[in-house]
N, C-alpha and C. Protein backbone atom coordinates (compact mmCIF):
# COMPACT_ATOMS: atom_id res chain seq x y z
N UNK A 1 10.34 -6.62 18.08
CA UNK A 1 10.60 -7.84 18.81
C UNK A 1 10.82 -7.55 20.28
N UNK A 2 11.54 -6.43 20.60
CA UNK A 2 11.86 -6.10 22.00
C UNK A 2 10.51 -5.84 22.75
N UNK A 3 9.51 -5.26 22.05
CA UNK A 3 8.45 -4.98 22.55
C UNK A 3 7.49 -6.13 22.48
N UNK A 4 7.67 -7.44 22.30
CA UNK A 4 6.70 -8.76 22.50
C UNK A 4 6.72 -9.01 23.67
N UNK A 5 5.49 -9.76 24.12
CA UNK A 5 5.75 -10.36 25.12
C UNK A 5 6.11 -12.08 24.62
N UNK A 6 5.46 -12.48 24.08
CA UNK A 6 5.40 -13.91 23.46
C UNK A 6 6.72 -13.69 22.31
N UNK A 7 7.90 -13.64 22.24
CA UNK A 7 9.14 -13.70 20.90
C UNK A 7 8.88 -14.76 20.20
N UNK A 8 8.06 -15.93 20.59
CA UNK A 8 8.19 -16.74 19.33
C UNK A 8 6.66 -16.25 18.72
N UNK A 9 5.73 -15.78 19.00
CA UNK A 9 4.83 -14.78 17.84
C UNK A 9 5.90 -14.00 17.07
N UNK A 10 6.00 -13.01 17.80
CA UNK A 10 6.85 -11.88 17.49
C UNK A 10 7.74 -12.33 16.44
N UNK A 11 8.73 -13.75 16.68
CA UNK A 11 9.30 -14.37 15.16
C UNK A 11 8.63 -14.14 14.51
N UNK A 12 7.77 -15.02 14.26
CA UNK A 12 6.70 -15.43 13.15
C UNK A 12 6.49 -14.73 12.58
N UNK A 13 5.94 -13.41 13.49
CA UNK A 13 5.24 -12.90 12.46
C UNK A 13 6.24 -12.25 11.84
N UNK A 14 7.52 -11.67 12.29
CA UNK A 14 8.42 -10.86 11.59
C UNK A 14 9.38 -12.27 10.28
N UNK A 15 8.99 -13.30 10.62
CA UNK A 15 9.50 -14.32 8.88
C UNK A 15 8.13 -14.05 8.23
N UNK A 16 7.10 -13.75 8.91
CA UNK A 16 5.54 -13.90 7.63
C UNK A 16 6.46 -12.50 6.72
N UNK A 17 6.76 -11.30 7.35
CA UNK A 17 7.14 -10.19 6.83
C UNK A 17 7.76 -9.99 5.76
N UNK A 18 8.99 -10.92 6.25
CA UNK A 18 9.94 -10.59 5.38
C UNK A 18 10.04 -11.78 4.60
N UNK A 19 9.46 -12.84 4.62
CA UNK A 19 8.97 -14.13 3.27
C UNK A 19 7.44 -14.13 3.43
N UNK A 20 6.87 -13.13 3.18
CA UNK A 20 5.56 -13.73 2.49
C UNK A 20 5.06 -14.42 2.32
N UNK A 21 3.89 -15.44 2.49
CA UNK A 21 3.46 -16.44 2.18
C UNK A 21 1.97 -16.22 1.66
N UNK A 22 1.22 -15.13 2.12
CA UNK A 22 -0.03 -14.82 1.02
C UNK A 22 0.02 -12.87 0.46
N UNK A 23 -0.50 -13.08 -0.20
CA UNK A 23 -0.99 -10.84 -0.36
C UNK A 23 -0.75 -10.32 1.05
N UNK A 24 -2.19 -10.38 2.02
CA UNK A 24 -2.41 -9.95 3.11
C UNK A 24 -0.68 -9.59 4.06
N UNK A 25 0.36 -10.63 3.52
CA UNK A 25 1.49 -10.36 4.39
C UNK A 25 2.36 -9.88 3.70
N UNK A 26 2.21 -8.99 2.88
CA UNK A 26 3.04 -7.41 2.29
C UNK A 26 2.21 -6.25 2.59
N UNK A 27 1.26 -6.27 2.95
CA UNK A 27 0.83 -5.13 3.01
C UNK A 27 0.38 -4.76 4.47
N UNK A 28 0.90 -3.41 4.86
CA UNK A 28 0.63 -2.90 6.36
C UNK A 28 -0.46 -1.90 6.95
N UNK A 29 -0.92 -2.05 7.83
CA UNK A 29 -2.16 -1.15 8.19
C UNK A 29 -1.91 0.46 8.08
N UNK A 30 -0.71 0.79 8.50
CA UNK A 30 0.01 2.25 8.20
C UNK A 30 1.39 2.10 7.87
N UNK A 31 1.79 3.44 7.13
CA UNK A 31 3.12 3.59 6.47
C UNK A 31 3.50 4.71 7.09
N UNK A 32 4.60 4.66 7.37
CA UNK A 32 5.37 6.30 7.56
C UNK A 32 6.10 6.53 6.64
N UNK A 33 5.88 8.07 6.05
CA UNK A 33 6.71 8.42 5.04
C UNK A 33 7.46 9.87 5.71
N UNK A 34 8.19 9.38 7.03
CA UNK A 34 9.00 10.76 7.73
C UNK A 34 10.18 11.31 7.17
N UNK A 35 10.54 9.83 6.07
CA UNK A 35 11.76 10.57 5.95
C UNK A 35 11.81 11.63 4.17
N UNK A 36 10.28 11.41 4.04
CA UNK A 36 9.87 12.85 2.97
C UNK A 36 10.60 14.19 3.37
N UNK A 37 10.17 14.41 4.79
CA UNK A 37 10.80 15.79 5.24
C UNK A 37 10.24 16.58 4.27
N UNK A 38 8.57 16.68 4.04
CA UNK A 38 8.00 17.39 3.55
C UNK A 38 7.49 18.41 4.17
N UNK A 39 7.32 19.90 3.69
CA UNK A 39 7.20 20.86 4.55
C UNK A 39 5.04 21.13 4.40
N UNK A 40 4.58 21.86 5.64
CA UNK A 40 3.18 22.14 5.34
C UNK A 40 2.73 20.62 4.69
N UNK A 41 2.59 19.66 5.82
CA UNK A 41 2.07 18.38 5.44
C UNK A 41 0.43 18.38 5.16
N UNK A 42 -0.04 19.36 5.59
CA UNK A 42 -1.59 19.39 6.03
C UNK A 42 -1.82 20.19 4.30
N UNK A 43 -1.01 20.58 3.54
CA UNK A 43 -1.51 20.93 2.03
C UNK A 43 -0.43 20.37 0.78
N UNK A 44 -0.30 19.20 1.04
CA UNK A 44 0.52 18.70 0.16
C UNK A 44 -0.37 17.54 -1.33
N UNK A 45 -0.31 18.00 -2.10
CA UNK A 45 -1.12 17.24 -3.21
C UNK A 45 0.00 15.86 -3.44
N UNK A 46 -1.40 15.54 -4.37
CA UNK A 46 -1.15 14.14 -4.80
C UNK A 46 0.57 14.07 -5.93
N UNK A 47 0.69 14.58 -6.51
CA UNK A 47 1.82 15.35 -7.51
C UNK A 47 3.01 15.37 -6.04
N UNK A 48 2.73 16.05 -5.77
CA UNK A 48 3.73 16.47 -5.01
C UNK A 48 4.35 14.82 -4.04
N UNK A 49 3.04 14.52 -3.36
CA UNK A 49 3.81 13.39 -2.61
C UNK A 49 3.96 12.16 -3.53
N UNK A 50 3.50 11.83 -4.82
CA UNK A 50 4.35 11.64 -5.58
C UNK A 50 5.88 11.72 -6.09
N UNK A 51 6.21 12.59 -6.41
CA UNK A 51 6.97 13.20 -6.69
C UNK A 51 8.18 12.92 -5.30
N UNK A 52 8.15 12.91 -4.43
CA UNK A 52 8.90 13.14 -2.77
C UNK A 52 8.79 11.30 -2.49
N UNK A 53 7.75 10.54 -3.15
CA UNK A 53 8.20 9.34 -3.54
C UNK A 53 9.32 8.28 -4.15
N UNK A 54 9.43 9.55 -5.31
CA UNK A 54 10.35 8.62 -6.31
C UNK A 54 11.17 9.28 -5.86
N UNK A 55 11.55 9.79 -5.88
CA UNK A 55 12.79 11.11 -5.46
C UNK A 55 13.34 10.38 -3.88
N UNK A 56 12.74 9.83 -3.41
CA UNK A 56 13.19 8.94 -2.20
C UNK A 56 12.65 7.25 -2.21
N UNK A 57 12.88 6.70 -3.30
CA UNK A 57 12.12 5.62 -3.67
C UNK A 57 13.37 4.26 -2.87
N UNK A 58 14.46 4.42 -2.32
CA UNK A 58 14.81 3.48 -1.82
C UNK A 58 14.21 3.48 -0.34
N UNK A 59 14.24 4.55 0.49
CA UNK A 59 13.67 4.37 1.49
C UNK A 59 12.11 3.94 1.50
N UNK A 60 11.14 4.64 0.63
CA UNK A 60 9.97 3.92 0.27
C UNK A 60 10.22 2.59 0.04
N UNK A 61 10.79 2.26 -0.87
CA UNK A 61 10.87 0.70 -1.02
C UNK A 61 11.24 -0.13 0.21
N UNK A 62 11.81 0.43 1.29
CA UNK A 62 12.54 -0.32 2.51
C UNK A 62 10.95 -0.31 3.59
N UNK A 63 9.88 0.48 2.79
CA UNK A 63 8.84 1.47 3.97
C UNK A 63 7.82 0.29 3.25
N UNK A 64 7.73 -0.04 2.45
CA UNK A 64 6.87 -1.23 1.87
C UNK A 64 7.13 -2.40 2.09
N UNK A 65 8.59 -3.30 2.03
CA UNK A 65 8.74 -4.13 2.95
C UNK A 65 9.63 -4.95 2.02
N UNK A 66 10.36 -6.47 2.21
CA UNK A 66 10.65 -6.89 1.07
C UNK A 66 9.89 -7.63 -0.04
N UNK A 67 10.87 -7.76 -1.57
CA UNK A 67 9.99 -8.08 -2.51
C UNK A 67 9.58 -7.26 -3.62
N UNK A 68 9.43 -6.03 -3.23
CA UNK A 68 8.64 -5.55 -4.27
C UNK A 68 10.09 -4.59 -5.07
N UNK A 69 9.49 -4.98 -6.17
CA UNK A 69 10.46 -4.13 -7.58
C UNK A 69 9.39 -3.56 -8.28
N UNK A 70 10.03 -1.74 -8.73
CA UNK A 70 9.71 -1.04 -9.11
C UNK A 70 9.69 -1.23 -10.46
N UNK A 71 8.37 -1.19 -10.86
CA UNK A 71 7.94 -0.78 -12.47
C UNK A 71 7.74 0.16 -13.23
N UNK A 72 6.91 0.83 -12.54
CA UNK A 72 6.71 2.02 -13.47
C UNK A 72 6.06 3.16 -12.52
N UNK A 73 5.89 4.50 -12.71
CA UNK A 73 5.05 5.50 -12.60
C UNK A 73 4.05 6.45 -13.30
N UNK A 74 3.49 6.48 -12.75
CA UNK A 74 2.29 7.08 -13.68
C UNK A 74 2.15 6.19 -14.88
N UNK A 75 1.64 4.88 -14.80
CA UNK A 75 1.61 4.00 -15.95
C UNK A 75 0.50 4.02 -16.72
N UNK A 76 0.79 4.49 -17.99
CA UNK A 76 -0.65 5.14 -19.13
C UNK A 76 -1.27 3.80 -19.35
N UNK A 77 -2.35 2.84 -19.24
CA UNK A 77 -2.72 2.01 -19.86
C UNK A 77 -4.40 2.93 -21.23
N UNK A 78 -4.96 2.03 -21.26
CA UNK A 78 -5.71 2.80 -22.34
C UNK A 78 -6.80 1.29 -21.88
N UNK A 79 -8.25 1.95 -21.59
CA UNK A 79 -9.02 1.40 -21.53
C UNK A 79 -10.18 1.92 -22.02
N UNK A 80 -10.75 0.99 -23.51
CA UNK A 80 -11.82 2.00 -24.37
C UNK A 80 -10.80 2.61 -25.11
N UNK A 81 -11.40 3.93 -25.31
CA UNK A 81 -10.44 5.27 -26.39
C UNK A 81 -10.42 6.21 -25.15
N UNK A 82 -10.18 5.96 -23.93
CA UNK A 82 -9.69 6.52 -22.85
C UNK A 82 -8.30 6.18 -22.06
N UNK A 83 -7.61 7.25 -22.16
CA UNK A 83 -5.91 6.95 -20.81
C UNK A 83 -6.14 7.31 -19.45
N UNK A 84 -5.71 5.93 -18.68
CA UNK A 84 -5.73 6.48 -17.54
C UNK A 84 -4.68 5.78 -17.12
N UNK A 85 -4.27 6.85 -15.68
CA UNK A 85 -2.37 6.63 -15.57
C UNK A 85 -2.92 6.07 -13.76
N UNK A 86 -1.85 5.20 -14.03
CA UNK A 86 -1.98 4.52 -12.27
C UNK A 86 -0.35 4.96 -11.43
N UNK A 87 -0.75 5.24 -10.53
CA UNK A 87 0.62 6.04 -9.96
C UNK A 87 1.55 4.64 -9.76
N UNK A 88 1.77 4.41 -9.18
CA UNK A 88 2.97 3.61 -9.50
C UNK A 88 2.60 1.95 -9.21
N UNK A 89 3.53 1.37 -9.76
CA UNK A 89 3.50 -0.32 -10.44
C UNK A 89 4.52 -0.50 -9.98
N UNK A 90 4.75 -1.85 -8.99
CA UNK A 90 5.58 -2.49 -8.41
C UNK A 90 5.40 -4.33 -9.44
N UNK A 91 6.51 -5.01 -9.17
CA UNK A 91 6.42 -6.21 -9.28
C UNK A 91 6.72 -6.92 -7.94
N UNK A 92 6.03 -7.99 -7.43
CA UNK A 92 6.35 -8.68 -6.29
C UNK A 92 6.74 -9.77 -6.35
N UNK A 93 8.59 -9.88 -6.65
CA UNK A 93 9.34 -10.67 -6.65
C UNK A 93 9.11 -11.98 -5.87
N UNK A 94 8.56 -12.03 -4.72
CA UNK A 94 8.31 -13.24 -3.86
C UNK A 94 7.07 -14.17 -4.21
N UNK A 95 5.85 -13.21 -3.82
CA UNK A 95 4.36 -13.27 -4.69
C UNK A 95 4.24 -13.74 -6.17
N UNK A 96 5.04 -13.33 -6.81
CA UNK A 96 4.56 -13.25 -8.24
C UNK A 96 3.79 -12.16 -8.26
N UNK A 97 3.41 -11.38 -8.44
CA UNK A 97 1.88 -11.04 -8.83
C UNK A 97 2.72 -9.02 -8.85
N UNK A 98 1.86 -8.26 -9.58
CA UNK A 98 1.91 -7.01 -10.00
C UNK A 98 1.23 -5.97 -8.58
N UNK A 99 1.88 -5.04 -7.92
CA UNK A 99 1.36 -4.68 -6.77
C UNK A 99 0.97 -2.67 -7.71
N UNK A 100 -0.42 -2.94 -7.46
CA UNK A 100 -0.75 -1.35 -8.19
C UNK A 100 -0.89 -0.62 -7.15
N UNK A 101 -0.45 0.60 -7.31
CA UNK A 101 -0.65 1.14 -6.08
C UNK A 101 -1.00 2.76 -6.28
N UNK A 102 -2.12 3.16 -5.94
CA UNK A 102 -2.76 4.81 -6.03
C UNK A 102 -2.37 5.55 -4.77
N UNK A 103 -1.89 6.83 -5.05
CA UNK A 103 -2.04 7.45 -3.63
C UNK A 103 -3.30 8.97 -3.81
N UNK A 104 -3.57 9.24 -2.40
CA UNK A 104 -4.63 10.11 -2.75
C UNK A 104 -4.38 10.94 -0.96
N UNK A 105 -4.43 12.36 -1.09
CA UNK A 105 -4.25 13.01 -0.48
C UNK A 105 -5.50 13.35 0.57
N UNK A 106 -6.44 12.58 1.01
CA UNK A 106 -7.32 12.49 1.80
C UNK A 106 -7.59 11.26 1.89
N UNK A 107 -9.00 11.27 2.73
CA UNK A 107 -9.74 9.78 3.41
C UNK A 107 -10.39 8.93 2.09
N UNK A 108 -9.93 7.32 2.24
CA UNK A 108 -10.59 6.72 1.66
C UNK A 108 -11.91 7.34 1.20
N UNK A 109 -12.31 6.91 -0.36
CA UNK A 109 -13.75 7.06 -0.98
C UNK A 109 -14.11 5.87 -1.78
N UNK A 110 -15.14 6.01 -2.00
CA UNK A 110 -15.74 4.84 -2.86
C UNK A 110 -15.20 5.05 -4.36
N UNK A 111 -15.06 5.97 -4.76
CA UNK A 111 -14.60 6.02 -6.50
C UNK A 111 -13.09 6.05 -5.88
N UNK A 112 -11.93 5.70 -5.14
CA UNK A 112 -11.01 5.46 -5.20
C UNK A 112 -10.80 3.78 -5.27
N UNK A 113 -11.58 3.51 -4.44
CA UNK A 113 -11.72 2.04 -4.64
C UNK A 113 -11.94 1.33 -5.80
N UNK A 114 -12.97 1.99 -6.57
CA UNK A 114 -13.36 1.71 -7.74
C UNK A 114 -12.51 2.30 -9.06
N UNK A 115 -11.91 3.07 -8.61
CA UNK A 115 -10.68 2.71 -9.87
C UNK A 115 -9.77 2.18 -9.46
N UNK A 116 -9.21 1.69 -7.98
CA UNK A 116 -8.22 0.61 -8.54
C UNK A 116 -8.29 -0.42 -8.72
N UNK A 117 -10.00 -0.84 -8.39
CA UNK A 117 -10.39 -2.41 -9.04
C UNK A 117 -10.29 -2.41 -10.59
N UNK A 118 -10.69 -1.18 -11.28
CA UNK A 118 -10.40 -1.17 -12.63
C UNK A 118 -9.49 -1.68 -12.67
N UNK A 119 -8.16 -1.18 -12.44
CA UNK A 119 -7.10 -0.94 -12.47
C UNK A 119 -6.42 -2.46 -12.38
N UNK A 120 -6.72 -3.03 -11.38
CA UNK A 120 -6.76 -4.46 -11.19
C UNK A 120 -6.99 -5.52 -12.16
N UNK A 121 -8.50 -5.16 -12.53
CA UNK A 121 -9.53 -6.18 -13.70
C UNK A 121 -8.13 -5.93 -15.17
N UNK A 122 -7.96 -4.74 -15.38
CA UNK A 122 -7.06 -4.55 -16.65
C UNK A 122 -5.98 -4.99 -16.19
N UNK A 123 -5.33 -4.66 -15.27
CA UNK A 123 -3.57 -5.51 -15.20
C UNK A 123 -3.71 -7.58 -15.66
N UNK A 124 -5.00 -7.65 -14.32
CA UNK A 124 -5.77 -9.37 -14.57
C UNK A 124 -5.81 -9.32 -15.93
N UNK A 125 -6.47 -9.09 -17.07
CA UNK A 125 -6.49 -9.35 -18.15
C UNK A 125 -5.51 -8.80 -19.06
N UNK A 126 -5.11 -7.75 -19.19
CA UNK A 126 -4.17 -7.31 -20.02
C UNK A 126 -2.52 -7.55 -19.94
N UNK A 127 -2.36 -7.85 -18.94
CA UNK A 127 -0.91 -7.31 -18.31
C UNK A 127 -0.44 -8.51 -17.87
N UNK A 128 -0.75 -9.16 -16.73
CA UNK A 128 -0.40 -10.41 -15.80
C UNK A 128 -0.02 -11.51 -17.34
N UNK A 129 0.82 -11.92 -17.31
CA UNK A 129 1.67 -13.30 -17.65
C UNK A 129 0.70 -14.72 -17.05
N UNK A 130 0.28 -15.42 -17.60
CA UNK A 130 -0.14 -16.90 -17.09
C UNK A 130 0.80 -17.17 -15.68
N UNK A 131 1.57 -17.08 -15.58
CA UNK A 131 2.88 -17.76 -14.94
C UNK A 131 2.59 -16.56 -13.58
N UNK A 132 2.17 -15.34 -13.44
CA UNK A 132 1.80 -14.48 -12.85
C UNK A 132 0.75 -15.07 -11.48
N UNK A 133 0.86 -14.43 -10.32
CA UNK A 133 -0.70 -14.80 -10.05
C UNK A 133 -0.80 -13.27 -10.15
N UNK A 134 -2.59 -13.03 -9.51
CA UNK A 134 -3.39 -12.58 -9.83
C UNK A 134 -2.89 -10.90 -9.32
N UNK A 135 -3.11 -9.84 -9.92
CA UNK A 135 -2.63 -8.36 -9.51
C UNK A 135 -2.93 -8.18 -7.97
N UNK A 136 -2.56 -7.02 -7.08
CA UNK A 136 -3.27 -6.56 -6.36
C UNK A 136 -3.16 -5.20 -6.31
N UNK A 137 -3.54 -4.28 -5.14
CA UNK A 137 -3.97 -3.02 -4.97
C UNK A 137 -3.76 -2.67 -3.66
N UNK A 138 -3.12 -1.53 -3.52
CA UNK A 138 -2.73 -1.24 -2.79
C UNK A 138 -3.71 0.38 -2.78
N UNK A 139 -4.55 1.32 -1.77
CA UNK A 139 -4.89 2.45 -1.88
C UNK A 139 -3.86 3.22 -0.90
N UNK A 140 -3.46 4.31 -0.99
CA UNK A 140 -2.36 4.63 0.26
C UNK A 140 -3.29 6.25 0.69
N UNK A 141 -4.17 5.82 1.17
CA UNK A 141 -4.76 7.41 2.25
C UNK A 141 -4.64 8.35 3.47
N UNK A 142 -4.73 9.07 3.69
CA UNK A 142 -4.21 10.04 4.72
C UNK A 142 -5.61 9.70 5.94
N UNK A 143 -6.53 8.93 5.48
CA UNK A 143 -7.64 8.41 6.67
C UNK A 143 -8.22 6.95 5.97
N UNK A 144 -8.22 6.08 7.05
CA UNK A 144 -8.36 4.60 6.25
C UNK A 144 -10.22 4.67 6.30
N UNK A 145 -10.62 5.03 6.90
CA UNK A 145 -12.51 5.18 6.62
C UNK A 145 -12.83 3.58 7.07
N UNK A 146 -12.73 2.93 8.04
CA UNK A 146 -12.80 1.53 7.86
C UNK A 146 -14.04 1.07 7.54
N UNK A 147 -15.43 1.99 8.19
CA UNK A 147 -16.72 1.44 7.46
C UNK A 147 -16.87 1.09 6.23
N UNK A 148 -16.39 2.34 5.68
CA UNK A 148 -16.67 2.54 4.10
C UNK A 148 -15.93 1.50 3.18
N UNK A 149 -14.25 0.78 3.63
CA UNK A 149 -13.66 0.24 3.02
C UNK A 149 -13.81 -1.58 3.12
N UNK A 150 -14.76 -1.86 4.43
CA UNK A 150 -15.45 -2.61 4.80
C UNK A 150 -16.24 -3.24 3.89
N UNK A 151 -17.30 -2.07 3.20
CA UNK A 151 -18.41 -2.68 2.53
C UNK A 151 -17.88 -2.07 0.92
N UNK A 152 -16.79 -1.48 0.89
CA UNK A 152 -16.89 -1.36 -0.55
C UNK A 152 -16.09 -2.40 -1.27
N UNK A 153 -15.21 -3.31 -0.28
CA UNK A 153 -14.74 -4.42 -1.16
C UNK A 153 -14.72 -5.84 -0.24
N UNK A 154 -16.47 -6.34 0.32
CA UNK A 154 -16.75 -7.17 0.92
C UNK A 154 -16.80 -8.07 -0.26
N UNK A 155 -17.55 -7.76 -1.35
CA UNK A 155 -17.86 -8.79 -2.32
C UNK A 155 -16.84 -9.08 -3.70
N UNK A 156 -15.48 -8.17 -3.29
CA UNK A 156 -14.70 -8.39 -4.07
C UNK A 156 -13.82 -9.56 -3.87
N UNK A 157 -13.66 -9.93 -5.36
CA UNK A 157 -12.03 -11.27 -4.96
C UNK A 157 -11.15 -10.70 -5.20
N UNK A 158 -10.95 -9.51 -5.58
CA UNK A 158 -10.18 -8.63 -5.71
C UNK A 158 -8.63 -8.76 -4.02
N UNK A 159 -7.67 -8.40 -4.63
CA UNK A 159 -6.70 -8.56 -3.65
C UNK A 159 -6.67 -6.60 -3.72
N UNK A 160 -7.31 -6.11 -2.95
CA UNK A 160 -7.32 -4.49 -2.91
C UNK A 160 -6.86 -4.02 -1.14
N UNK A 161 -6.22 -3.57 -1.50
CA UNK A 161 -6.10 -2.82 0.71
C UNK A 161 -5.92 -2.08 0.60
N UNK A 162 -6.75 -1.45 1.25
CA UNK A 162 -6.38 -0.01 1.85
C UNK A 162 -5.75 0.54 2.91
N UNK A 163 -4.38 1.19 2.70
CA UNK A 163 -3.52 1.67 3.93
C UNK A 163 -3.69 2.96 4.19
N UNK A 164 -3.19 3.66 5.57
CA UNK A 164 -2.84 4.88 5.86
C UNK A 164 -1.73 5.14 6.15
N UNK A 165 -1.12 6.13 5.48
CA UNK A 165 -0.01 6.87 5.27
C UNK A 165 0.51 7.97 6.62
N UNK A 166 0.92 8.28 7.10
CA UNK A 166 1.45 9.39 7.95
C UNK A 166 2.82 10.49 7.01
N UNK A 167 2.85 11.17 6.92
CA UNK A 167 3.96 12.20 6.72
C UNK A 167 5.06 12.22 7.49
N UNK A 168 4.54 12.21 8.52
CA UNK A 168 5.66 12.80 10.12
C UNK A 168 5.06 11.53 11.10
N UNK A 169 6.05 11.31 11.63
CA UNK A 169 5.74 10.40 12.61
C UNK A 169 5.31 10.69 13.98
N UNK A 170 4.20 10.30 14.69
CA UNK A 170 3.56 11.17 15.40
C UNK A 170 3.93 11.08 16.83
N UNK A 171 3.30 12.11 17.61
CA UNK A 171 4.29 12.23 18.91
C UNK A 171 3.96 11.33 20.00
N UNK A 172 5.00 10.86 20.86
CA UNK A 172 5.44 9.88 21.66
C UNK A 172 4.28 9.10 22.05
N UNK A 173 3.32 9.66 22.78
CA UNK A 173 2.11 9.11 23.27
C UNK A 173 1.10 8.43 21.84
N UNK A 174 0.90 8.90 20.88
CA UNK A 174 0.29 8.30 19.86
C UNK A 174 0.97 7.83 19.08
N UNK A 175 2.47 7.29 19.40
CA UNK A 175 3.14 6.33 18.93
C UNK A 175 2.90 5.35 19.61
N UNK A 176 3.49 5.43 20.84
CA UNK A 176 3.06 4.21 22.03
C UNK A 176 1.58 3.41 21.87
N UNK A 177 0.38 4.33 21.68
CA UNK A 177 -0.27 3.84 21.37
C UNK A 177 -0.63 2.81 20.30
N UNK A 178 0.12 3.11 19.40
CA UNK A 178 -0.42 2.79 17.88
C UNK A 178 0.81 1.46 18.00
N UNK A 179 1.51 1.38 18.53
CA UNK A 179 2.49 -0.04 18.72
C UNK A 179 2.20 -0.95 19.37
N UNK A 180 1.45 -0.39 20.48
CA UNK A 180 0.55 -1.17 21.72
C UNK A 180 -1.00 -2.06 20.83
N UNK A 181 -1.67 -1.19 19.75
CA UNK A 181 -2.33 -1.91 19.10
C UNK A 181 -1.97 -2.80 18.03
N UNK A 182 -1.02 -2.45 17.55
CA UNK A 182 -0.41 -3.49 16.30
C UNK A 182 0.04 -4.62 17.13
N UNK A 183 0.75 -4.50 18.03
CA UNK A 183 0.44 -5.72 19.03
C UNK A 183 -0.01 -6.56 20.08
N UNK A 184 -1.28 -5.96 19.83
CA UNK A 184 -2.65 -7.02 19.92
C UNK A 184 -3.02 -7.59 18.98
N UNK A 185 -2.95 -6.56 17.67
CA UNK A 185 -3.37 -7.62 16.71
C UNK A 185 -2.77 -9.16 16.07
N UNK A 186 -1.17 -8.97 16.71
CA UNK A 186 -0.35 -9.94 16.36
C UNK A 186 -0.89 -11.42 16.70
């Protein structure tokens, strides 16, 4: 807010934040996860920042925004005579709706996308309550690929986004920067 020029945007958009009114306004273009205090960020697996997740899951939860309640991890569903586990399951208390969320230790890909639309289609049919709305998806990557994530879920109705993650929060000048663009986009 200190950094608006316009404060009554700057409101707004910080009540869209913190009351929700569609998908698109829980979910953020980047996340910082600094207060992991993970060591050798540049070789850290999927397990691991997992793991440095739950193990710090209130501050994550404060790093996602309000609303969302924790469900599950590594959640086994069974699709076919096949298990496959989705890293962690939020409920979105405000939304209604089931927030799935994969993390993956590099740049957006097309088969990441495509399993958490699976992932999606089965919560939509299997899982979601009538009374529910519809799942969404959350991808959390270390490079957002915007071409690629562009055209791989143009023709979806799918509620899927793809974010980028940081480890460490980056230094002064490519902070400044990256605050200076989030508000333009405001």
């Amino acid at each position: 807010m200190g950094l608006t020029k316009d404060k009554t945007i700057g409101f707004k958009e910080l009540q869209r934040k913190i009351i929700p009114q569609k998908n698109e306004d829980i979910v953020k273009s980047h996340y910082f996860f600094e207060f992991l205090n993970l060591k050798n960020t540049h070789i850290v697996e999927e397990t691991d920042l997992e793991e440095a997740l739950i193990t710090h899951l209130q501050q994550f939860m404060i790093e996602l925004g309000n609303g969302f309640c924790f469900e599950a991890r590594q959640k086994r569903i069974l699709i076919g005579d096949e298990y496959y586990f989705i890293d962690l399951v939020f409920y979105h208390r405000i939304l209604k709706c089931h927030i799935l969320v994969e993390l993956k230790t590099e740049k957006a890909n097309h088969e990441h996308i495509g399993q958490l639309k699976t992932y999606i289609n089965y919560y939509k049919k299997e899982i979601s309550l009538a009374s529910d709305n519809p799942p969404m998806g959350i991808l959390l990557v270390t490079d957002h690929n915007k071409a690629l994530v562009e055209y791989a879920v143009a023709d979806s109705d799918k509620d899927l986004f793809v974010s980028q993650y940081e480890l460490q929060l980056p230094d002064k000048e490519k902070l400044i920067l990256f605050i200076e663009n989030e508000l333009k986009n405001l």
